[in-house]
Protein backbone atom coordinates (compact mmCIF):
# COMPACT_ATOMS: atom_id res chain seq x y z
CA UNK A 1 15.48 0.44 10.62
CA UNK A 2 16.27 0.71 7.04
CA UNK A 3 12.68 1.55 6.10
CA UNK A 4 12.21 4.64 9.13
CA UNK A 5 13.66 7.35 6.99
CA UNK A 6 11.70 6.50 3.65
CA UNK A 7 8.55 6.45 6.35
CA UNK A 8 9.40 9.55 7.89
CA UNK A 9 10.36 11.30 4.64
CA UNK A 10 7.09 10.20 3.33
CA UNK A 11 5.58 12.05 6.31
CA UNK A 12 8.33 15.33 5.72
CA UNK A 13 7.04 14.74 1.64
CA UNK A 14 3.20 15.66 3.03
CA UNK A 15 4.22 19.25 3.85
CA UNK A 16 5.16 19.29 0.00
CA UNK A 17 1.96 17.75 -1.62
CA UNK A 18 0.10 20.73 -1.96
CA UNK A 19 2.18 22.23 -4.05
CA UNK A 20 4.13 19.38 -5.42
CA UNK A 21 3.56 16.22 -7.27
CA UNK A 22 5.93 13.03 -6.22
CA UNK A 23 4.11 10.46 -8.93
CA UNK A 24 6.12 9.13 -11.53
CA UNK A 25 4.02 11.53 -14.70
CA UNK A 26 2.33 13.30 -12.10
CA UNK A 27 1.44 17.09 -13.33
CA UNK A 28 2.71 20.37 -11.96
CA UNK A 29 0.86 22.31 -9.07
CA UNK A 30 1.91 25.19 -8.11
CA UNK A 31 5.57 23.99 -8.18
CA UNK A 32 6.54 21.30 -10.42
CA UNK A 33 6.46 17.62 -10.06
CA UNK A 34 9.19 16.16 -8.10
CA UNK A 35 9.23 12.53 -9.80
CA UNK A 36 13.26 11.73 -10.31
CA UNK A 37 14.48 15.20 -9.42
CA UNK A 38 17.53 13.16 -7.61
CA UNK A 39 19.96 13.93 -10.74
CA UNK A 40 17.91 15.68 -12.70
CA UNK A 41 19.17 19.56 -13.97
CA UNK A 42 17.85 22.21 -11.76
CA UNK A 43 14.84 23.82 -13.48
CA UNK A 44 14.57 21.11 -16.14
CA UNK A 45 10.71 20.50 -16.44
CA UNK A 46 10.01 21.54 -19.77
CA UNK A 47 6.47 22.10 -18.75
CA UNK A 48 6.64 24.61 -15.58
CA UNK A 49 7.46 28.13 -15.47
CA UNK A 50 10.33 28.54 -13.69
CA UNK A 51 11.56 31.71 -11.21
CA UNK A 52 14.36 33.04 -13.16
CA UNK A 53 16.91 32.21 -10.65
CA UNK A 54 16.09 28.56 -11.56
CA UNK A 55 16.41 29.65 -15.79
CA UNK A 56 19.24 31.05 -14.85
CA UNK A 57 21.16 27.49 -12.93
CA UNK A 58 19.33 25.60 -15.45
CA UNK A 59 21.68 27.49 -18.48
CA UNK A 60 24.89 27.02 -15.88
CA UNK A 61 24.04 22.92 -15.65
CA UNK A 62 23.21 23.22 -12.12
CA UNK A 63 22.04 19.70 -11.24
CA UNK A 64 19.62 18.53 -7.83
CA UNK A 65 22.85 16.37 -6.04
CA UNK A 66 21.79 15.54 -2.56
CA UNK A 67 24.04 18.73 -1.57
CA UNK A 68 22.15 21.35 -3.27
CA UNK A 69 18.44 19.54 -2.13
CA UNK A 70 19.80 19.79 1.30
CA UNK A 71 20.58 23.34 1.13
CA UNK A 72 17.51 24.24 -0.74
CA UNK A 73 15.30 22.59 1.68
CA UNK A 74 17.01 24.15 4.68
CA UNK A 75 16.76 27.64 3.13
CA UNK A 76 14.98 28.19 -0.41
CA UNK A 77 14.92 31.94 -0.64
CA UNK A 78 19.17 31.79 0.43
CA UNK A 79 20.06 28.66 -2.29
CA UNK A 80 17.46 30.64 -4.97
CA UNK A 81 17.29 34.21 -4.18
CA UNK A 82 14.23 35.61 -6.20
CA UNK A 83 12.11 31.97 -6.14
CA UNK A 84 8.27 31.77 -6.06
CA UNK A 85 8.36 28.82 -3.68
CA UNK A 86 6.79 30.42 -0.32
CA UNK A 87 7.97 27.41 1.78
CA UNK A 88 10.59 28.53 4.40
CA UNK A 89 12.40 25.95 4.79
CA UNK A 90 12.87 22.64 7.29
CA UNK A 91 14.43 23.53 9.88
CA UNK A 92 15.91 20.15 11.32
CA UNK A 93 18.61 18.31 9.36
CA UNK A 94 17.17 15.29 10.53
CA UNK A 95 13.60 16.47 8.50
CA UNK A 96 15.74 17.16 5.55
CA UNK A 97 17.73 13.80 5.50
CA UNK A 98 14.33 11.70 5.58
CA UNK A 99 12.85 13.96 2.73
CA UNK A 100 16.00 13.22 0.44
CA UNK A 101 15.90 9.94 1.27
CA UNK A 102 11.95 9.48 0.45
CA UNK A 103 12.80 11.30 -2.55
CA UNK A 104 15.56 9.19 -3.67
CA UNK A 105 13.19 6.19 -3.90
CA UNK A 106 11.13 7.70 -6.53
CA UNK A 107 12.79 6.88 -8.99
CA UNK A 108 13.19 4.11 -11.63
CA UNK A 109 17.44 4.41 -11.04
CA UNK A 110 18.26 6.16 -8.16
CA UNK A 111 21.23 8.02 -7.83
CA UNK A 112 24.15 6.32 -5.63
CA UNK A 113 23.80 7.77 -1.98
CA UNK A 114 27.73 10.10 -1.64
């Protein structure tokens, strides 16, 4: 059962994909690449242009815990009034927790689950 979450947050990652790289040195779309975001500073890829709500919790060291992913999926335009990023937002929590957890495996150290 370990596995069903990674499978069904690979399925949750497809409604991302057009907009969204997950490969590790994949290029920007639309949105930047999503390769090790668990951790990483909010708005830290040097080579997208950013909203500047994300400039803006990139200067205050905002960082992409599992907390703020799960309240920026849920809601994008309410966690980053002002962002480009169209998507709504998933509406289950379940949706959400097998997205963070699909993202959480790309990466060469994953962060420690809270």
């Amino acid at each position: 059962t370990c596995a069903l979450p990674i499978y069904q947050g690979t399925r949750e990652a497809r409604k991302c994909a057009a907009c969204h790289s997950f490969d590790e040195g994949g290029s920007n779309k639309v949105g930047p690449a999503l390769y090790d975001i668990v951790g990483s500073p909010i708005g830290s890829n040097e080579t997208f242009k950013y909203s500047d709500v994300f400039k803006e919790m990139n200067a205050n060291g905002d960082v992409w815990t599992y907390e703020t992913l799960a309240t920026f999926l849920a809601k994008p335009r309410d966690f980053a009034p002002g962002t480009k990023m169209a998507f709504a937002g998933l509406r289950k929590e379940q949706q959400i927790a097998d997205l963070i957890a699909h993202m959480r495996t790309l990466s060469n150290d994953p962060v420690p689950l809270p």
